[in-house]
Every structure is written in C-alpha cells, then in structure tokens.
Protein backbone atom coordinates (compact mmCIF):
# COMPACT_ATOMS: atom_id res chain seq x y z
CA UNK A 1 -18.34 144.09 -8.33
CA UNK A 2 -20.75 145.69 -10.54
CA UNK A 3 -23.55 146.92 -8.53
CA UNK A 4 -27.13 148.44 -10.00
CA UNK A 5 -28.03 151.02 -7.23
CA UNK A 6 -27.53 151.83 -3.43
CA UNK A 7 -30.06 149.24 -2.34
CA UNK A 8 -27.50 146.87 -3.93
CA UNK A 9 -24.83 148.38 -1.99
CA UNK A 10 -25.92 148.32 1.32
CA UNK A 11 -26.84 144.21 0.55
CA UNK A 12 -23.09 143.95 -0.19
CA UNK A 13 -21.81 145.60 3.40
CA UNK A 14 -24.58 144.12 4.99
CA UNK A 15 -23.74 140.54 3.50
CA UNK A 16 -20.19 140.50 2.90
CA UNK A 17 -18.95 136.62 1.88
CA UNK A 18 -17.05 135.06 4.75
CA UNK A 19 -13.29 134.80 4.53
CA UNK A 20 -13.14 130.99 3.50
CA UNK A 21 -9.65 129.40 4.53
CA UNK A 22 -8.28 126.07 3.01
CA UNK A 23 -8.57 122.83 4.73
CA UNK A 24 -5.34 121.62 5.75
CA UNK A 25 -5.19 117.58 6.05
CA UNK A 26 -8.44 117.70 8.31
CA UNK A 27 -6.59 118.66 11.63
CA UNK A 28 -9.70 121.26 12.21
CA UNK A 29 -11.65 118.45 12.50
CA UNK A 30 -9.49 116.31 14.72
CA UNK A 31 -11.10 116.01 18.62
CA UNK A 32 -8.17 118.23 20.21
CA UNK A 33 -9.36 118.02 24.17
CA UNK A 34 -6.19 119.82 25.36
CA UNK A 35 -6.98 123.23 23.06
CA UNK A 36 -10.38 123.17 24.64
CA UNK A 37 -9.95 122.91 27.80
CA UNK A 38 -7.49 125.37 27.83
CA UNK A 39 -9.40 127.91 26.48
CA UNK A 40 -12.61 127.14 28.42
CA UNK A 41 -11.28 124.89 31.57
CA UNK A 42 -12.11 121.91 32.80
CA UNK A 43 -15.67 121.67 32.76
CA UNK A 44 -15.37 121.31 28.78
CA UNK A 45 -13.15 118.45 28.89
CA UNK A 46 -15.89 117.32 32.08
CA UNK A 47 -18.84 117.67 29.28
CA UNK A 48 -16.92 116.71 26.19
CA UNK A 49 -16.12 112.83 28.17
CA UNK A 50 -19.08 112.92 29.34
CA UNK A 51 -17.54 112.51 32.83
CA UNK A 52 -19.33 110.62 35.92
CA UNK A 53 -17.95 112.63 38.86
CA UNK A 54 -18.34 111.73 42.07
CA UNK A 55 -19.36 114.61 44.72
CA UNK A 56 -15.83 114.15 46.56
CA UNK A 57 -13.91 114.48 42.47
CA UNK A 58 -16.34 117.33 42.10
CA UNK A 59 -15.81 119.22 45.65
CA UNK A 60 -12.09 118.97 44.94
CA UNK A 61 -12.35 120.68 41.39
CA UNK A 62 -14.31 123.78 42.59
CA UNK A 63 -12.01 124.35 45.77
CA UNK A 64 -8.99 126.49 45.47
CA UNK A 65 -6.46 124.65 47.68
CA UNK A 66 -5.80 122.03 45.02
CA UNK A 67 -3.04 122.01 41.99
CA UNK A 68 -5.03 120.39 39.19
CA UNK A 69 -3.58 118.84 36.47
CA UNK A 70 -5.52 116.18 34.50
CA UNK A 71 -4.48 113.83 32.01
CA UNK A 72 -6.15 111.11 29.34
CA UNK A 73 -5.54 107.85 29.57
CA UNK A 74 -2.10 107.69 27.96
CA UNK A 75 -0.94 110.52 31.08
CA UNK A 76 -0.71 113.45 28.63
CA UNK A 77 -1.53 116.45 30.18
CA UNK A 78 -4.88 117.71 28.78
CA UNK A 79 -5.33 121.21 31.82
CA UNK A 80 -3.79 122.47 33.91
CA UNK A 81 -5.02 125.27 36.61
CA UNK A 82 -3.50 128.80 37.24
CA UNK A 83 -2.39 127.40 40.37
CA UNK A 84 -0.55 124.92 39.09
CA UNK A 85 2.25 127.70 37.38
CA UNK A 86 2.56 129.15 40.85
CA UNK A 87 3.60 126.17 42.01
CA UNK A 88 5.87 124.60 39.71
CA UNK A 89 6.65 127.57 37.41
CA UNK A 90 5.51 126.31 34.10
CA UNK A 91 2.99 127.83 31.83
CA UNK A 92 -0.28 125.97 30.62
CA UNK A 93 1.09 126.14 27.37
CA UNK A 94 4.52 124.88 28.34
CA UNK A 95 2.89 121.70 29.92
CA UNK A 96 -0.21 120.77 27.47
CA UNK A 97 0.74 117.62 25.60
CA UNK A 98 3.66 116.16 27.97
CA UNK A 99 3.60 113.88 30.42
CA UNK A 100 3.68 115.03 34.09
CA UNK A 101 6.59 112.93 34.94
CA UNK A 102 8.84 115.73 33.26
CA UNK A 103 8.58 117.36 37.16
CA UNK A 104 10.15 114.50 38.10
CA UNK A 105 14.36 114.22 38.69
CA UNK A 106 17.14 112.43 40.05
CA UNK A 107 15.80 112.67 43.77
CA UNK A 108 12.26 111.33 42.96
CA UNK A 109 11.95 107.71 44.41
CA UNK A 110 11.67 105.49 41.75
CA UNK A 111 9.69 102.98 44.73
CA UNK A 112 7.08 106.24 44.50
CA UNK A 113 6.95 106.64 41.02
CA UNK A 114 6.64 102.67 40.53
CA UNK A 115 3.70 102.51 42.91
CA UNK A 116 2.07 105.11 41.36
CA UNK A 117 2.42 104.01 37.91
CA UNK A 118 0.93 100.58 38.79
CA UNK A 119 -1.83 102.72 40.46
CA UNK A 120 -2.49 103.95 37.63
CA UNK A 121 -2.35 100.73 35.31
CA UNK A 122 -4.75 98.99 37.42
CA UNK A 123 -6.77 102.42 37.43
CA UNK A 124 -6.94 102.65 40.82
CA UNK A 125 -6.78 106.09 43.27
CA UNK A 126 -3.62 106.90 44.50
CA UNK A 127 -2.17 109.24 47.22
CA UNK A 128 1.93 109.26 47.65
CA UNK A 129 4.39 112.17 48.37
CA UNK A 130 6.47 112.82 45.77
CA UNK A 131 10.11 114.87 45.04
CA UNK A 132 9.32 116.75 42.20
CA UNK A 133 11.25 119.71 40.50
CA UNK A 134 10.20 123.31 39.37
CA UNK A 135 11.30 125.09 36.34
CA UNK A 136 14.24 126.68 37.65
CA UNK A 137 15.26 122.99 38.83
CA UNK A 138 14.52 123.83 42.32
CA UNK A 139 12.92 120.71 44.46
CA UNK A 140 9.90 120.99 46.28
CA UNK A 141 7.72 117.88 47.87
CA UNK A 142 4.36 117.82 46.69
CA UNK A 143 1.04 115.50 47.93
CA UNK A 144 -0.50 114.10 45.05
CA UNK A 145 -3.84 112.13 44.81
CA UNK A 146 -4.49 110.84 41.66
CA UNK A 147 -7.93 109.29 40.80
CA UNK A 148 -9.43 107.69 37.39
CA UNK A 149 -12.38 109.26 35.98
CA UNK A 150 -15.00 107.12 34.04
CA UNK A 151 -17.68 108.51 31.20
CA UNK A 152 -21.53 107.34 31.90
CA UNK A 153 -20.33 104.33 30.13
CA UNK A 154 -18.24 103.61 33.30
CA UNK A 155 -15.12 103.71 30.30
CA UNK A 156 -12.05 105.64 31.59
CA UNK A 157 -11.40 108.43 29.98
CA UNK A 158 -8.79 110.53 32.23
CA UNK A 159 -7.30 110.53 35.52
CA UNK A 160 -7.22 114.18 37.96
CA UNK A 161 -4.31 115.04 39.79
CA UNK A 162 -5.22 117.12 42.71
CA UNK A 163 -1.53 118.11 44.30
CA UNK A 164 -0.43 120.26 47.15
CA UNK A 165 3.19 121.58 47.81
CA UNK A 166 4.19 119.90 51.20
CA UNK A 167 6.95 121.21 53.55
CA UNK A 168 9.92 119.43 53.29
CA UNK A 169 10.24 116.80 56.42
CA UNK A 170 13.25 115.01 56.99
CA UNK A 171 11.73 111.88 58.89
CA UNK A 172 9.30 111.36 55.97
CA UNK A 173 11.09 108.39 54.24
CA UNK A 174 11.66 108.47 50.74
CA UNK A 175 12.04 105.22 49.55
C-alpha cells in the first residue's frame, strides 16, 4: 500500500480490512441447533424454538440430579449435559447428531423400547426403566422420562430426556 503520511498510517492499523473467507455451498447459513447449543447450552436451543416450558420441564432443567439429553423431532441428539458423560462415558461431541438408542444393546427390552417409541410417536410423556450400555460396553439401568416440548405455536419441536442411573434390582421385571 502506498500511503501519503503517518495520519494515513495509523487509519490503516486502526482499520485493517477483515479477513473475508469464501462461502462454501451456504452451510454457514444452514440453522445448525446442535453447534449452538453446544457451545452455549440449552437455553439457546430453549430461545432459538421458541420453547413453551412448563414450570415442572423448567424445574427439571435447572436441577442437577438429572442426565439431560434432548433431541428434535426426528430423536437426533441436539445437547447433551456434563452429567450426562459421567454417566455413560461419551463426550458431547461423540453423541451430537446420533440417535440415543446407540446406548441401547442386546439386554435392552425391546417391550421397553417399543413402548417408548410409540410414546414418542403419539408425542406423549413417557417414564420406563431402561438397560442401557456405557462406552466401555458396561450395563447400567437408567430411569428415563421423556417429555415433548412445543414452540408458542403449540408445534413440537423436541422432546427432553431427563435420566437417572438406577441400581440394578433383580425383581424389577424386564420385559
């Protein structure tokens, strides 16, 4: 750059150009839920649906007893908590994007998971007990409570999984 004094210079630090960085096929554009509310939590995804949250939904979110894991309405995860890699040993990042029924295995009650998945179709709550696996394959039983969550619209928009690792008890059935 040719410059024609120091005022000039001091304009050009002061108001360097921005870095400009090519578009590639629109995907900055794209609504990506799941990279937002991992970097700022749920209560983006909560403002970005425009969620209608009940004070029970809402009591549950801010308490620390609770696994969290919410989904959209196709069941991919879109957040998990911090608590929810203590539990099951997967990362956030490991889990964003797949379905929760990858915790699932070979003891899981397929009576369980079918009630739960017609729960879910007829977005309605749901509470069962559930086999699920950890990342090292270990199993560990887990209360889960699933409930739809609506926009102002009353449209759904996600569901919230609030879980809870459950000691193992043999006269539980698991049918």
């Amino acid at each position: 750059m040719n410059f024609i004094g120091p005022y000039d210079k001091q304009l050009a630090v002061h108001y360097q150009a921005p870095l400009l960085t090519p578009l590639v096929a629109g995907w900055e554009f794209r609504d990506k839920p799941a990279l937002l509310a991992k970097k700022t939590g749920w209560l983006a995804l909560a403002k970005s649906q425009d969620w209608l949250l009940t004070a029970p939904v809402r009591h549950d979110l801010l308490s620390d007893k609770w696994v969290i894991v919410i989904t959209d309405t196709d069941q991919i995860i879109q957040y998990v908590n911090s608590r929810f890699a203590e539990m099951t040993g997967y990362s956030s990042h490991e889990v964003l994007g797949r379905r929760p029924t990858f915790l699932q295995g070979d003891g899981t009650s397929a009576v369980t998971r079918q009630r739960i998945k017609q729960s879910i179709n007829q977005q309605r709550s749901v509470s069962e007990r559930v086999l699920n696996y950890r990342k090292d394959r270990t199993p560990y039983w887990c209360q889960i409570v699933i409930r739809p969550i609506v926009n102002r619209q009353k449209q759904l928009v996600n569901f919230i999984a609030f879980e809870q690792e459950v000691p193992s008890d043999e006269s539980y059935p698991n049918y």
